[in-house]
Protein backbone atom coordinates (compact mmCIF):
# COMPACT_ATOMS: atom_id res chain seq x y z
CA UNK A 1 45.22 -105.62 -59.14
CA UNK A 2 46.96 -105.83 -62.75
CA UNK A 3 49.30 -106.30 -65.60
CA UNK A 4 51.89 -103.55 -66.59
CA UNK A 5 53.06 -103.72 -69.59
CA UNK A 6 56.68 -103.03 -71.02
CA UNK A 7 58.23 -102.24 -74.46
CA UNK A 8 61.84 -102.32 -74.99
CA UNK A 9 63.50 -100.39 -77.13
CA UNK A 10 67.04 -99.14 -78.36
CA UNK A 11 68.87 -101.77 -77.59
CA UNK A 12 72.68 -101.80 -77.99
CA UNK A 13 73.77 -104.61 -80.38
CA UNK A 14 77.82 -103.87 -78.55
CA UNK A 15 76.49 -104.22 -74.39
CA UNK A 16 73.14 -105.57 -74.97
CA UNK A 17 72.02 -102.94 -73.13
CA UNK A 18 68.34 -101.29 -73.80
CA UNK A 19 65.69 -99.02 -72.93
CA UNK A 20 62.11 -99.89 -71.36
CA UNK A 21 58.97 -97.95 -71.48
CA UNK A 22 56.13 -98.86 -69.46
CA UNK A 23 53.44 -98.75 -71.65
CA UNK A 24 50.41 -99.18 -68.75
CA UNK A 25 48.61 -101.01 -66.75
CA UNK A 26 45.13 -103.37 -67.62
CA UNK A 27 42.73 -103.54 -64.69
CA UNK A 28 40.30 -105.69 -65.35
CA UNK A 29 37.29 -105.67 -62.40
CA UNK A 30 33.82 -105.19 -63.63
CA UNK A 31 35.30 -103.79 -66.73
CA UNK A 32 39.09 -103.42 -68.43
CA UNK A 33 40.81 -100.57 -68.45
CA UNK A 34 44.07 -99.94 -69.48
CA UNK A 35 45.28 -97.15 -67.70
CA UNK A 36 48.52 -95.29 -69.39
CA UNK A 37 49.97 -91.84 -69.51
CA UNK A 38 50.67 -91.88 -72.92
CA UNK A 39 47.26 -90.64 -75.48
CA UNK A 40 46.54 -93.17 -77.93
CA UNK A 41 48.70 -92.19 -80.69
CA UNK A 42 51.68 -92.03 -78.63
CA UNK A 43 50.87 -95.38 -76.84
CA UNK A 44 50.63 -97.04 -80.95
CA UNK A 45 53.81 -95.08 -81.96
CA UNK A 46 55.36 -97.16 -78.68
CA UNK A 47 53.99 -100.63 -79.35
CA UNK A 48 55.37 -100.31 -83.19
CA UNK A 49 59.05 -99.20 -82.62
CA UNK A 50 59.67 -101.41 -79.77
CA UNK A 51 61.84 -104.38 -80.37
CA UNK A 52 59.55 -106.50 -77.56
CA UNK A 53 56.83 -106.28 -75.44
CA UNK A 54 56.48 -107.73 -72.20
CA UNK A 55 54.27 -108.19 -69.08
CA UNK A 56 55.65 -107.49 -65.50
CA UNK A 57 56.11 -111.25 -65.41
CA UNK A 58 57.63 -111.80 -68.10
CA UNK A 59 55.41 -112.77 -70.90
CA UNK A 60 56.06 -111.60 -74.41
CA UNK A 61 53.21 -110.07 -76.00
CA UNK A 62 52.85 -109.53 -79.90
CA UNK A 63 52.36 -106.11 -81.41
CA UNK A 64 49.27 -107.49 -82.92
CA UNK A 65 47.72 -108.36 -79.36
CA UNK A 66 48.92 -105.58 -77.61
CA UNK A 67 47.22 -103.45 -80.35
CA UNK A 68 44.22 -105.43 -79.51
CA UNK A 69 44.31 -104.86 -75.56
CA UNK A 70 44.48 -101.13 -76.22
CA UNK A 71 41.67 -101.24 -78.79
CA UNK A 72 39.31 -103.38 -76.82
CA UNK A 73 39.23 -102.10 -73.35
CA UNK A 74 38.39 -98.47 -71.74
CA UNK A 75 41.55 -96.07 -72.37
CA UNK A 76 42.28 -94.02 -68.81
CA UNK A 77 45.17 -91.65 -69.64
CA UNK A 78 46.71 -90.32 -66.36
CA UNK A 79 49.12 -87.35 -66.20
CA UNK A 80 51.08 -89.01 -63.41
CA UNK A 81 51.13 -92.81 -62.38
CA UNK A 82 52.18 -93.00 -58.83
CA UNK A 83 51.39 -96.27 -57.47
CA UNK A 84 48.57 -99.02 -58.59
């Protein structure tokens, strides 16, 4: 069990319409992990042009603490997500 995590990005300022990227997931069992399919570059490059960041419930999350979630836990970069 988990968190995805969303950023949304080039919204429309006419429709209000927008684009989402899901940024990952953080599994935390014995230890985090934030499992992704973007390398760690891309995954910053993300987290600083979106307009908002958001759990799958919801939540907005700050660039600052996203930053930290990646930073602090174990990085697993996946080439394809399927399901978690």
């Amino acid at each position: 069990m988990g968190t995805n995590y969303y950023a949304k990005m080039n919204k429309c300022e006419t429709c209000g319409r927008f684009d989402q990227a899901h940024l990952g997931k953080l599994i935390i069992n014995k230890s985090a992990t934030f499992i992704t399919n973007l390398n760690k570059t891309a995954l910053e490059d993300y987290i600083d042009k979106s307009e908002e960041i958001k759990d799958e419930y919801g939540k907005i999350i700050s660039k600052p603490d996203m930053l930290k979630i990646i930073n602090n836990v174990k990085l697993e970069i996946v080439e394809w997500f399927g399901f978690y």
